[in-house]
PDB file of N, CA and C in Angstrom:
ATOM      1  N   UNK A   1       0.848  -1.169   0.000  1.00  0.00           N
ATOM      2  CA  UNK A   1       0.000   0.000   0.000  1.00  0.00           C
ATOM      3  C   UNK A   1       0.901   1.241   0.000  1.00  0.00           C
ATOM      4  N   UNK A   2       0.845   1.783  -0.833  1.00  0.00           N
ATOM      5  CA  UNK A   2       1.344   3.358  -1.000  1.00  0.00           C
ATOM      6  C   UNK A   2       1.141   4.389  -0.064  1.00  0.00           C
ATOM      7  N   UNK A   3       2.151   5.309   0.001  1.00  0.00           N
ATOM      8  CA  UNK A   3       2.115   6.604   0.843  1.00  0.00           C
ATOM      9  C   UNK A   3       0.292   7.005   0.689  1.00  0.00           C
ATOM     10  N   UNK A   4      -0.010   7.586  -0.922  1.00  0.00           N
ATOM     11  CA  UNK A   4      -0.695   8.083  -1.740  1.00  0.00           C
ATOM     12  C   UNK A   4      -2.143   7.379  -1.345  1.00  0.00           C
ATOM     13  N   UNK A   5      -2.294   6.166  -1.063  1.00  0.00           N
ATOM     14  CA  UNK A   5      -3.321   5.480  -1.252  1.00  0.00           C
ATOM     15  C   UNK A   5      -3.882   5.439   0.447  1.00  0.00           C
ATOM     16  N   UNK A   6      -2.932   5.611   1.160  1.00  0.00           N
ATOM     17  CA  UNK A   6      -3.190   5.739   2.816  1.00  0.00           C
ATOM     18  C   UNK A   6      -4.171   7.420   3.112  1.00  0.00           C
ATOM     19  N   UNK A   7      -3.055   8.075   2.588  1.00  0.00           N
ATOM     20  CA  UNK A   7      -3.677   9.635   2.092  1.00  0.00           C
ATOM     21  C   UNK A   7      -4.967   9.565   1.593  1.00  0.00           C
ATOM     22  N   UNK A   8      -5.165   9.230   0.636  1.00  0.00           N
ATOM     23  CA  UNK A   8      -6.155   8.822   0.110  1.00  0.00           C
ATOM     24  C   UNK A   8      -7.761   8.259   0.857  1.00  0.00           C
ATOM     25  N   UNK A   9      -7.320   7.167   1.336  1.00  0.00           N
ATOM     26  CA  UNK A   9      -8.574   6.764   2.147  1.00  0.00           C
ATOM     27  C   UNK A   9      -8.700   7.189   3.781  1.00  0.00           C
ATOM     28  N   UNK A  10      -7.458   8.097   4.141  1.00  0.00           N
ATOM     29  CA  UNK A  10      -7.696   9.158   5.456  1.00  0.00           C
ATOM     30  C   UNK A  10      -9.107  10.094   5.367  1.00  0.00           C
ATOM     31  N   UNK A  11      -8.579  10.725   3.617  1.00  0.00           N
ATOM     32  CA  UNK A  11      -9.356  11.751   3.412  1.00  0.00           C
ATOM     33  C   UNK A  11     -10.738  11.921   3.056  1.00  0.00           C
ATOM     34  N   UNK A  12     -11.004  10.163   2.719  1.00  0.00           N
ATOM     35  CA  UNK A  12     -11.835   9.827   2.135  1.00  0.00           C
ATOM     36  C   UNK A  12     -13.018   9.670   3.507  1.00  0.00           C
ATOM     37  N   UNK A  13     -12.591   8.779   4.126  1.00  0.00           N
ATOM     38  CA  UNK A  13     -12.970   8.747   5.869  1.00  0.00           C
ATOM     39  C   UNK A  13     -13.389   9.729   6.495  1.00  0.00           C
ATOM     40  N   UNK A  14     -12.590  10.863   6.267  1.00  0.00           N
ATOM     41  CA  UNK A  14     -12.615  12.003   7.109  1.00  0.00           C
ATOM     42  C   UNK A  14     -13.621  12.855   6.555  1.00  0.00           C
ATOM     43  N   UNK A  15     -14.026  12.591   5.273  1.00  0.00           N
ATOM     44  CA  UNK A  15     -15.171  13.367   4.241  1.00  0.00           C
ATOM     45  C   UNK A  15     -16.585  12.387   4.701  1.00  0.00           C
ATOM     46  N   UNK A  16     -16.703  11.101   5.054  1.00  0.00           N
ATOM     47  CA  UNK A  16     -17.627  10.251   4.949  1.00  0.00           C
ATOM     48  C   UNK A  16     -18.219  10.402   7.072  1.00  0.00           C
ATOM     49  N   UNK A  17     -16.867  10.462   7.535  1.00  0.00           N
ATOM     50  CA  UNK A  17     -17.377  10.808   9.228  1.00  0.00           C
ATOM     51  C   UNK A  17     -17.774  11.895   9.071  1.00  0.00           C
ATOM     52  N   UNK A  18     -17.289  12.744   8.256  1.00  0.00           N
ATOM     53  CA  UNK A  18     -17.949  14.362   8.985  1.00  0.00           C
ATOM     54  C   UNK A  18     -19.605  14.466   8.354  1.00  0.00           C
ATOM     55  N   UNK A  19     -19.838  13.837   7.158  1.00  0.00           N
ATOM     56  CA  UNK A  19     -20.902  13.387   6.818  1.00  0.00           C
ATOM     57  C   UNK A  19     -21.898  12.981   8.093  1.00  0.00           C
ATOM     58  N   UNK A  20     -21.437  12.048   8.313  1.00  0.00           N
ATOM     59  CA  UNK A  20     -22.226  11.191  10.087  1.00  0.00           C
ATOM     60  C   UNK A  20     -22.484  12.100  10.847  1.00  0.00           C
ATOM     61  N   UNK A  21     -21.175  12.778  10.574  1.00  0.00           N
ATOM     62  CA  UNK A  21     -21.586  14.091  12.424  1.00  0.00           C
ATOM     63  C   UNK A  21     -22.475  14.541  11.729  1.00  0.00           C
ATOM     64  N   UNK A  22     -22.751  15.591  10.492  1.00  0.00           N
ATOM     65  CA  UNK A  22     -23.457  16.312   9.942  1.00  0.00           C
ATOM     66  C   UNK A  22     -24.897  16.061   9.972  1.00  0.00           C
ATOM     67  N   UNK A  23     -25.236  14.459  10.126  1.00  0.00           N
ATOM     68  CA  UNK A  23     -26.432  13.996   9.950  1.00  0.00           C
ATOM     69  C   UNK A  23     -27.084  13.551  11.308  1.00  0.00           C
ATOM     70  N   UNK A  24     -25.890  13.279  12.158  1.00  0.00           N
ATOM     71  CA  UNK A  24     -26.321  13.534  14.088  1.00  0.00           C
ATOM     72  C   UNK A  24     -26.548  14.868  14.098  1.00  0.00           C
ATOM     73  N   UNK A  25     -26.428  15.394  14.230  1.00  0.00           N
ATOM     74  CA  UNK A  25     -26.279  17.220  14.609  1.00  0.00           C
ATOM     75  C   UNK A  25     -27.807  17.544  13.899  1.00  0.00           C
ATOM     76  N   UNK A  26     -27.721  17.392  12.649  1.00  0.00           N
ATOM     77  CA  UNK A  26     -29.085  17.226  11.859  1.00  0.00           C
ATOM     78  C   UNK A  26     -30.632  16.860  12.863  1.00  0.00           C
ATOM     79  N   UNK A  27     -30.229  15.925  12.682  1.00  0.00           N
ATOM     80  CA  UNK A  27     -31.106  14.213  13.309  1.00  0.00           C
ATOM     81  C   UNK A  27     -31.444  14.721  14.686  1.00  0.00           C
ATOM     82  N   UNK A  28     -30.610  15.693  15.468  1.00  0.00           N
ATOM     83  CA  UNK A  28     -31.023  16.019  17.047  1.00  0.00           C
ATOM     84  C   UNK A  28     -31.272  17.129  16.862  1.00  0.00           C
ATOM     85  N   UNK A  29     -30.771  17.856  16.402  1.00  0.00           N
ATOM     86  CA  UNK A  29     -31.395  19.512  15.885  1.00  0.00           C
ATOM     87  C   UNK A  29     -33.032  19.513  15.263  1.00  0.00           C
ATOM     88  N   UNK A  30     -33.116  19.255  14.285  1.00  0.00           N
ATOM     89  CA  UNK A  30     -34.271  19.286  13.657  1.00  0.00           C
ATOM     90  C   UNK A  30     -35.431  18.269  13.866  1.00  0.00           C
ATOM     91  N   UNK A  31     -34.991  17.310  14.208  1.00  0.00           N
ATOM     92  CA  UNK A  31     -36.151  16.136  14.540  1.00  0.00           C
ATOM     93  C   UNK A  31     -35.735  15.301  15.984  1.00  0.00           C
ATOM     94  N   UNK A  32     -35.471  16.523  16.535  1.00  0.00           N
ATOM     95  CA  UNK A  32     -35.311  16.216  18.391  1.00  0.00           C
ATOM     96  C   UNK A  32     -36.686  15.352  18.738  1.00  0.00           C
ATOM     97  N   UNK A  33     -37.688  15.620  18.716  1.00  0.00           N
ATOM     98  CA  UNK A  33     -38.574  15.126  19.349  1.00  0.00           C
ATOM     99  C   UNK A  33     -38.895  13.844  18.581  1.00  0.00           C
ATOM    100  N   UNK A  34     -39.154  13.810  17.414  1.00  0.00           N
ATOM    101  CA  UNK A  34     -39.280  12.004  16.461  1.00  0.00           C
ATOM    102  C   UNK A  34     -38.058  10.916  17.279  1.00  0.00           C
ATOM    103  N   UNK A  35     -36.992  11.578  17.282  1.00  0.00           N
ATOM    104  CA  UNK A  35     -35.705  10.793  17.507  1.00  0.00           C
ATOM    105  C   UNK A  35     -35.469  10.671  19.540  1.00  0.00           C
ATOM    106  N   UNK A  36     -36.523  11.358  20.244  1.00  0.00           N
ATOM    107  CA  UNK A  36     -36.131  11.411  21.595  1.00  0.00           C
ATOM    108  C   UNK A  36     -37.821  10.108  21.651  1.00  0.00           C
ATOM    109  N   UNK A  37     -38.707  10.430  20.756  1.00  0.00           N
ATOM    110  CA  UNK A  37     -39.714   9.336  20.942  1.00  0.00           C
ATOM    111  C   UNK A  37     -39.334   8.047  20.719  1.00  0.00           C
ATOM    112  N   UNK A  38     -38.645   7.878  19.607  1.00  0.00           N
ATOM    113  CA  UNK A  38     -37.942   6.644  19.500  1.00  0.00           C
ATOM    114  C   UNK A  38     -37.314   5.771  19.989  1.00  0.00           C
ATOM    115  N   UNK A  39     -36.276   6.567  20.894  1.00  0.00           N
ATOM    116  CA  UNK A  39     -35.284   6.309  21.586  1.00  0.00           C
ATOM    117  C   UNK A  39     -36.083   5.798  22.863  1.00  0.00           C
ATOM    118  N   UNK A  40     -36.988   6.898  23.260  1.00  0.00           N
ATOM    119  CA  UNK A  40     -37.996   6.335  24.790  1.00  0.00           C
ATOM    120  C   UNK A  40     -38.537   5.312  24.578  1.00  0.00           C
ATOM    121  N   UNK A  41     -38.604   4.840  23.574  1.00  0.00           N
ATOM    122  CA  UNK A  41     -39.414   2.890  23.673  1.00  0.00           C
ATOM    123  C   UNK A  41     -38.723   2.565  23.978  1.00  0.00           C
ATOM    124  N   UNK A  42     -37.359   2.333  23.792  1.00  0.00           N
ATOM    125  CA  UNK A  42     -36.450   1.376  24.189  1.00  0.00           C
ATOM    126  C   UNK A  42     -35.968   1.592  25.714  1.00  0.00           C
ATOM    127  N   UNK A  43     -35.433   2.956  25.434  1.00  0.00           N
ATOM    128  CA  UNK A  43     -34.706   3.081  26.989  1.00  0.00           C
ATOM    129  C   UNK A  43     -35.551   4.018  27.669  1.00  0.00           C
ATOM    130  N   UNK A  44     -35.674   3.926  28.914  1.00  0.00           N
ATOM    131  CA  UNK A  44     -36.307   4.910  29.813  1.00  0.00           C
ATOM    132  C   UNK A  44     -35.304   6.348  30.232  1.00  0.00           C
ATOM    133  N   UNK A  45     -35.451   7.146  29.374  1.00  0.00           N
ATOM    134  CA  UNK A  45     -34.630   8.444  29.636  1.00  0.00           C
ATOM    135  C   UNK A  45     -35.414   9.955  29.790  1.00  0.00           C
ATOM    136  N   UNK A  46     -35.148  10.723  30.211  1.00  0.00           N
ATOM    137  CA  UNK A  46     -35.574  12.274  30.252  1.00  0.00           C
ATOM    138  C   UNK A  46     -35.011  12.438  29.191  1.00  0.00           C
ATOM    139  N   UNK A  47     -35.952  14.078  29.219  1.00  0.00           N
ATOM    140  CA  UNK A  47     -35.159  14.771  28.018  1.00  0.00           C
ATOM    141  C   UNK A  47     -33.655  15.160  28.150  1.00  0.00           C
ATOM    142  N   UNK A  48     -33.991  15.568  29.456  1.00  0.00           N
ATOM    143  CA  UNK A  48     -32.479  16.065  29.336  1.00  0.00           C
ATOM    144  C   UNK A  48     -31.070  15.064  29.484  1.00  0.00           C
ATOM    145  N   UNK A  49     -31.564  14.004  29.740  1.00  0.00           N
ATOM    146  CA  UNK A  49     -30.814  12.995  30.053  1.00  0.00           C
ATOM    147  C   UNK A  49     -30.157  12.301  28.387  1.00  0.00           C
ATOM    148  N   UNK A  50     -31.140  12.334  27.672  1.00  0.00           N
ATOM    149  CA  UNK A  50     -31.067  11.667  26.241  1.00  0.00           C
ATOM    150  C   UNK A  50     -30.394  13.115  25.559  1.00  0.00           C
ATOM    151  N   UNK A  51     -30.454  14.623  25.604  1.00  0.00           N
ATOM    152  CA  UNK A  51     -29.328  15.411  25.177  1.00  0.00           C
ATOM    153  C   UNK A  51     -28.103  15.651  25.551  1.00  0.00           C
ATOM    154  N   UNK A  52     -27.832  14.960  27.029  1.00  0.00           N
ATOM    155  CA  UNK A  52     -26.658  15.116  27.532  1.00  0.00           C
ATOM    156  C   UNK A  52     -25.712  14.140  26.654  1.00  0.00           C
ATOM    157  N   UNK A  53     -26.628  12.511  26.794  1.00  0.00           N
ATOM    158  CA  UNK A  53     -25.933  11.688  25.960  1.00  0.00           C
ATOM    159  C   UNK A  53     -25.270  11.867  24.270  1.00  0.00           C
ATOM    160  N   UNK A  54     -26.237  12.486  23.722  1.00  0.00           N
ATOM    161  CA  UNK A  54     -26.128  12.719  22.276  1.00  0.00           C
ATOM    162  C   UNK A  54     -25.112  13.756  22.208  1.00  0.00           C
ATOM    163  N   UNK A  55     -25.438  14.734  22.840  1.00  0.00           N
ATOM    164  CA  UNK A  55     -24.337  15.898  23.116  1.00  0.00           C
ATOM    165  C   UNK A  55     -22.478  15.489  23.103  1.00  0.00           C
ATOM    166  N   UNK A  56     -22.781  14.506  24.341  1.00  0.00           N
ATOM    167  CA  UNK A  56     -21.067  13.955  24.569  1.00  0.00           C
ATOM    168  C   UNK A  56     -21.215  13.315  23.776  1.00  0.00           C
ATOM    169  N   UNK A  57     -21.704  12.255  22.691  1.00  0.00           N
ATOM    170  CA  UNK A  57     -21.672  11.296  21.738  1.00  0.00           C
ATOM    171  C   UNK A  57     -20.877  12.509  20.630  1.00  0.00           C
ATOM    172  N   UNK A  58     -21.817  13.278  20.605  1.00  0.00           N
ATOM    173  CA  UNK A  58     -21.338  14.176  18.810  1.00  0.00           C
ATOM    174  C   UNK A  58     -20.103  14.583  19.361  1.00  0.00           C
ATOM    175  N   UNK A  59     -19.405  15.318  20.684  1.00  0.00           N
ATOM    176  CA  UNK A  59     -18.075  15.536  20.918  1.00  0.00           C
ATOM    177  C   UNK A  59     -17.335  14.822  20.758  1.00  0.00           C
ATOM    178  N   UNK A  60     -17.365  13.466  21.107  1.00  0.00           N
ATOM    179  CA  UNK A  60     -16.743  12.815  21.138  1.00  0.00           C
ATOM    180  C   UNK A  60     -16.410  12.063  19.809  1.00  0.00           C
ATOM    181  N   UNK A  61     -17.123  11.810  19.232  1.00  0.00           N
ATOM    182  CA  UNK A  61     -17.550  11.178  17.293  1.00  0.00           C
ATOM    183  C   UNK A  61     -16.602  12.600  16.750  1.00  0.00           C
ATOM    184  N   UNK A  62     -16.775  13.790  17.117  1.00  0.00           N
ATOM    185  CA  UNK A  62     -15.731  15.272  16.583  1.00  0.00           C
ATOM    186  C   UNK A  62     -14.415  14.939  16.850  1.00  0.00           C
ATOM    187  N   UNK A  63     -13.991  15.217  17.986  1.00  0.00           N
ATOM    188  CA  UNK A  63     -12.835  14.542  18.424  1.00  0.00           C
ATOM    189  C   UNK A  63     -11.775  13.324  17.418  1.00  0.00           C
ATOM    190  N   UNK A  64     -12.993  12.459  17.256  1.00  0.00           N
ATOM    191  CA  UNK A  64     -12.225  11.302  17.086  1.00  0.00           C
ATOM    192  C   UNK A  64     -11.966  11.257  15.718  1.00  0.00           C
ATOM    193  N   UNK A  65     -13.025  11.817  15.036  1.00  0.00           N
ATOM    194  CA  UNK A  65     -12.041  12.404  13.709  1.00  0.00           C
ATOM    195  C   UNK A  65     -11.154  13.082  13.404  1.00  0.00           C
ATOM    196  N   UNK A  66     -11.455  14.188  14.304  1.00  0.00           N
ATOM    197  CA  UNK A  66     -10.050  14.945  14.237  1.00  0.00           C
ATOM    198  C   UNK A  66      -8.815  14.552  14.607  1.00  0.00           C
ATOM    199  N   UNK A  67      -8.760  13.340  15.100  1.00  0.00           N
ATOM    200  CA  UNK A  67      -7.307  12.543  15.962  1.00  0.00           C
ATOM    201  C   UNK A  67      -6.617  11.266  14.810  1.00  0.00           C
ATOM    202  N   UNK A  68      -7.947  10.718  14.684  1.00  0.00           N
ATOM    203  CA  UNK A  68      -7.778   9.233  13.743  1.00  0.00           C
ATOM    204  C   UNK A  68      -7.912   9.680  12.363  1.00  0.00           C
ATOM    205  N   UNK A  69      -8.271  10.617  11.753  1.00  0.00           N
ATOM    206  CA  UNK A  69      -8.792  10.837  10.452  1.00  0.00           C
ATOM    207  C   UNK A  69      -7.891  11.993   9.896  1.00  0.00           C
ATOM    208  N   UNK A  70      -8.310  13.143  10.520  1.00  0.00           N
ATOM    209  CA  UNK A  70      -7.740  14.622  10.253  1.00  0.00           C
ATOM    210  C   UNK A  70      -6.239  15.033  10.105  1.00  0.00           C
ATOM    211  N   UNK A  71      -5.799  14.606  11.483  1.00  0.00           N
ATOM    212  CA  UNK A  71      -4.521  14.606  12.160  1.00  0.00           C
ATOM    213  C   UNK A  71      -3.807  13.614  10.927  1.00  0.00           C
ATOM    214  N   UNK A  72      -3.927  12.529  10.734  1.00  0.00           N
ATOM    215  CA  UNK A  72      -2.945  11.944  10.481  1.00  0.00           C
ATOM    216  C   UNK A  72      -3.009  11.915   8.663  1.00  0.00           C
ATOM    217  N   UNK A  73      -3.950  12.628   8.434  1.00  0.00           N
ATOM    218  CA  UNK A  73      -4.010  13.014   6.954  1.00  0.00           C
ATOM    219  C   UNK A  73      -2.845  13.776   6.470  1.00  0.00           C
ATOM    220  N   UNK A  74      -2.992  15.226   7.062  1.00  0.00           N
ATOM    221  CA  UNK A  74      -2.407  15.725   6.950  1.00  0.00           C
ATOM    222  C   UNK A  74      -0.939  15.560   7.392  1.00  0.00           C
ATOM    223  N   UNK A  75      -0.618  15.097   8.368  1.00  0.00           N
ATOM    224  CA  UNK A  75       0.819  14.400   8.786  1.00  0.00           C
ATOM    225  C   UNK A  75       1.326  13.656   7.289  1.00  0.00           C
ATOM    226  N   UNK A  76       0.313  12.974   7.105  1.00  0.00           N
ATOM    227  CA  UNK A  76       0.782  12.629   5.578  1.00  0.00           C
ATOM    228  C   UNK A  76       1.120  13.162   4.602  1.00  0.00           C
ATOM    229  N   UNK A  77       0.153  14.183   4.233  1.00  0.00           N
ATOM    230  CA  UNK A  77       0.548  15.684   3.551  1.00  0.00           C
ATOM    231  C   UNK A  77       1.831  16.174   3.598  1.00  0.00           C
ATOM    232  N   UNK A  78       2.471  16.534   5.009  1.00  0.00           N
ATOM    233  CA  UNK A  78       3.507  17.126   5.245  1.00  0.00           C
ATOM    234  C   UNK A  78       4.632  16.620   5.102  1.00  0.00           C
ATOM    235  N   UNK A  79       4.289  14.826   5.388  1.00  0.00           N
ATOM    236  CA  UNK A  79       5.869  14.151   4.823  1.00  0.00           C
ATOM    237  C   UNK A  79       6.181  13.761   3.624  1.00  0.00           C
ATOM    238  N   UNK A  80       5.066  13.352   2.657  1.00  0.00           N
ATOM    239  CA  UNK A  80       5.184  12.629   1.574  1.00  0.00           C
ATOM    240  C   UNK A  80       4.757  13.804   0.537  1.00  0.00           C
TER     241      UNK A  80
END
């Protein structure tokens, strides 16, 4: 596997997660209440309990692109 081809599917990743966040952020923003009804069949949560979760979920899903995806893209960039 090539320098080029690692680069490659970093960036590709990093275009397809930020997609995901884009569509969490979406998904709790705009259809908070469809997606907090949903969620209450299954688990027994408050409201505020089910935004705290989603909240640290999307930080954390941010984060982790920026560490595993972002970061080491560009590290690639800079050496090769």
């Amino acid at each position: 596997m090539t320098l080029e081809t690692i680069r490659a599917a970093l960036g590709w990743c990093a275009v397809i997660n930020m997609g995901l966040l884009l569509w969490w952020f979406f998904a709790i923003t705009v259809l908070h209440d469809l997606v907090y009804r949903w969620h209450s069949k299954w688990f027994k949560l408050s409201v505020e309990k089910f935004d705290e979760i989603h909240y640290a979920g999307i930080a954390f899903f941010k984060i982790a692109i920026f560490f595993f995806n972002i970061v080491p893209y560009f590290a690639l960039r800079i050496v090769g």
